[in-house]
N, C-alpha and C. Protein backbone atom coordinates (compact mmCIF):
# COMPACT_ATOMS: atom_id res chain seq x y z
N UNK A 1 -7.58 0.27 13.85
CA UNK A 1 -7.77 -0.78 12.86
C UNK A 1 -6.63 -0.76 11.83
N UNK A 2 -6.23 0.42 11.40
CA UNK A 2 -4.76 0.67 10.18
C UNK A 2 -3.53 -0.06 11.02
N UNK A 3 -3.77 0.41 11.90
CA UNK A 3 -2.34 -0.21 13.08
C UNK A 3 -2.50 -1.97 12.58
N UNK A 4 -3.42 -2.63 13.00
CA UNK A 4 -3.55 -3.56 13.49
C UNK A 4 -3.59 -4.15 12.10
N UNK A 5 -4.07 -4.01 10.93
CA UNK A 5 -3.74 -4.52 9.51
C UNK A 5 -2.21 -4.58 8.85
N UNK A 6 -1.45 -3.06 9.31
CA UNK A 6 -0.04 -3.19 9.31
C UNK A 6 0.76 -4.13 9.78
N UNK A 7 0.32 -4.30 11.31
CA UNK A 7 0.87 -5.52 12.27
C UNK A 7 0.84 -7.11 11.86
N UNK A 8 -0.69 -7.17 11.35
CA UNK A 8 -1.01 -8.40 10.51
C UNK A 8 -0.15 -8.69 9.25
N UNK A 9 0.01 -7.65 8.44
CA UNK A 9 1.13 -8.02 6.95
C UNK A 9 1.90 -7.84 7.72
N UNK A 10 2.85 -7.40 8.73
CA UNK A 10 4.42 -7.37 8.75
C UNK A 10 4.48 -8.55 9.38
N UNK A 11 3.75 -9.66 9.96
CA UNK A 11 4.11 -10.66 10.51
C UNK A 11 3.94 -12.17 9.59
N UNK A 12 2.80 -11.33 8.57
CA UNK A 12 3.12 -12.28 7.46
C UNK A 12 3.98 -12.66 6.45
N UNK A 13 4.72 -10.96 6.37
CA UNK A 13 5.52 -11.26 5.41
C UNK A 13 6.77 -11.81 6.02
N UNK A 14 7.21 -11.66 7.26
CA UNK A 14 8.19 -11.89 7.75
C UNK A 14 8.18 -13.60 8.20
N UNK A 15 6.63 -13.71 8.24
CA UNK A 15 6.81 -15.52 8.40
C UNK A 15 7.19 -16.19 6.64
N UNK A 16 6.22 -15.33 5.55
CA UNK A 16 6.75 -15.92 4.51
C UNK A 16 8.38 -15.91 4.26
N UNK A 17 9.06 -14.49 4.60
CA UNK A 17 10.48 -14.75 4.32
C UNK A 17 11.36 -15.74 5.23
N UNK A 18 10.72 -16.33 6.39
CA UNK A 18 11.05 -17.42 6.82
C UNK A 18 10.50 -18.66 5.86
N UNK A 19 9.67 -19.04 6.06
CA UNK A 19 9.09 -19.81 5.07
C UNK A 19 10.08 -19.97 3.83
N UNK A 20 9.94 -18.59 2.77
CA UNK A 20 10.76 -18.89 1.84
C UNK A 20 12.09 -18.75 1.73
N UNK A 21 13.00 -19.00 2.57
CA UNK A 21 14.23 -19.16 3.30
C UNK A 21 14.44 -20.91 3.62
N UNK A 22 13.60 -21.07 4.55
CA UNK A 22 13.68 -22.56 5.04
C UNK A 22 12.99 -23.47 3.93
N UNK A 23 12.26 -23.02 3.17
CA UNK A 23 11.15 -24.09 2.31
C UNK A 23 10.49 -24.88 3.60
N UNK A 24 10.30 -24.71 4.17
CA UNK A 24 9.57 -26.06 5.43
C UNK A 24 8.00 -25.72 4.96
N UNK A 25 7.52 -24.67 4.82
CA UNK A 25 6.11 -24.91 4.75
C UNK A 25 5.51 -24.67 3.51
N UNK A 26 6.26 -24.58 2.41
CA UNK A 26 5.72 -24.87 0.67
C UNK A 26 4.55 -23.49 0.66
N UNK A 27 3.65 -23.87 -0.45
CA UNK A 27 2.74 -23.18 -0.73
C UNK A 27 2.22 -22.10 0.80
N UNK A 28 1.94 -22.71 1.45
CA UNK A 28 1.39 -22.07 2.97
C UNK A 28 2.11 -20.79 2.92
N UNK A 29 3.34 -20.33 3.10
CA UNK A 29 3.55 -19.23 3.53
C UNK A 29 3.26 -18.18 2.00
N UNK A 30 3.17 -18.65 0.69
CA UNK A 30 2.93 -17.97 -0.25
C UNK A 30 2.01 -17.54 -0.27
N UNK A 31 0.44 -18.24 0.40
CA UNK A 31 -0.88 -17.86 0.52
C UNK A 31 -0.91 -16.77 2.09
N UNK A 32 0.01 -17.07 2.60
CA UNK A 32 0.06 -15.60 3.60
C UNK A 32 0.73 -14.32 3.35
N UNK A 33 1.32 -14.54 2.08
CA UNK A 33 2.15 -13.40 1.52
C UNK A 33 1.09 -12.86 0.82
N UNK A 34 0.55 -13.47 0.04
CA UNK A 34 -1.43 -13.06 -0.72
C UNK A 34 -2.32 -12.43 0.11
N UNK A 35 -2.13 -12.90 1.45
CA UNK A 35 -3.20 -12.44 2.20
C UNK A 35 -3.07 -10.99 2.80
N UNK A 36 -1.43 -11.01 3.24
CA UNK A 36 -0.69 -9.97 3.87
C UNK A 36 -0.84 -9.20 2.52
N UNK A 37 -0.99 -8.53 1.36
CA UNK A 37 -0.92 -8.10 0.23
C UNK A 37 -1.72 -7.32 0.14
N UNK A 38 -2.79 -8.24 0.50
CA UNK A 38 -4.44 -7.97 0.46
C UNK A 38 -4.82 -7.53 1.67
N UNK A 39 -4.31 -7.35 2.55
CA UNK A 39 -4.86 -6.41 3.84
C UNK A 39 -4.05 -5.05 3.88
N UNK A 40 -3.16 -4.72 2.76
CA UNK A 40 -2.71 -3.99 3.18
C UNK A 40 -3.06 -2.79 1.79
N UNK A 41 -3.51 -3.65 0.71
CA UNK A 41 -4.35 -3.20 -0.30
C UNK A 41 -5.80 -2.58 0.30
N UNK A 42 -6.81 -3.37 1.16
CA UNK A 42 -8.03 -3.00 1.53
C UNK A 42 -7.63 -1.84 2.69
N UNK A 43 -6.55 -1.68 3.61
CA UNK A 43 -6.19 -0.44 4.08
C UNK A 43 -6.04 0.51 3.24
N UNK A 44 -5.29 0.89 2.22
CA UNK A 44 -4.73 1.74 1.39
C UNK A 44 -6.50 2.14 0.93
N UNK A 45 -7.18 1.69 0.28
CA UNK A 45 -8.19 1.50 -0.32
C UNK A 45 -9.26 2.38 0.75
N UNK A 46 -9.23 1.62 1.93
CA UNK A 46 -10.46 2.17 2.85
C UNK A 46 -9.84 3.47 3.50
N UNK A 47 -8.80 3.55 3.34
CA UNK A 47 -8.50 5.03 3.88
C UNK A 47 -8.39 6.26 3.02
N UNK A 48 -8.46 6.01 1.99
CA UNK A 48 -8.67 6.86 1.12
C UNK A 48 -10.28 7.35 0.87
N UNK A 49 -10.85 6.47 1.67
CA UNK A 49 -12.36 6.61 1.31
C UNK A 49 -12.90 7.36 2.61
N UNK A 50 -12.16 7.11 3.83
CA UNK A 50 -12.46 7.84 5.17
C UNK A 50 -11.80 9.34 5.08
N UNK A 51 -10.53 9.59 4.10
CA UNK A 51 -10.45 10.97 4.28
C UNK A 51 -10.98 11.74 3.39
């Protein structure tokens, strides 16, 4: 599951730095940079609670 939350933000952030490179998709890729943020916050968070 840590794997697979990592995988999720690095593909978000890397679509936002496309995104905010090209401007083509405005707000949209900023709310996946939030999201990617936040999954990688609730990892940090829940693994500290499993060890």
């Amino acid at each position: 599951m840590r794997s697979l939350l990592y995988l999720i933000a690095v593909i978000m952030v890397i679509g936002w730095l496309i995104g905010f490179i090209g401007y083509s998709l405005g707000g949209l890729i900023h709310i996946l940079l939030v999201i990617a943020v936040i999954s990688i916050l609730i990892d940090v968070i829940g693994g500290r609670r499993r060890v």
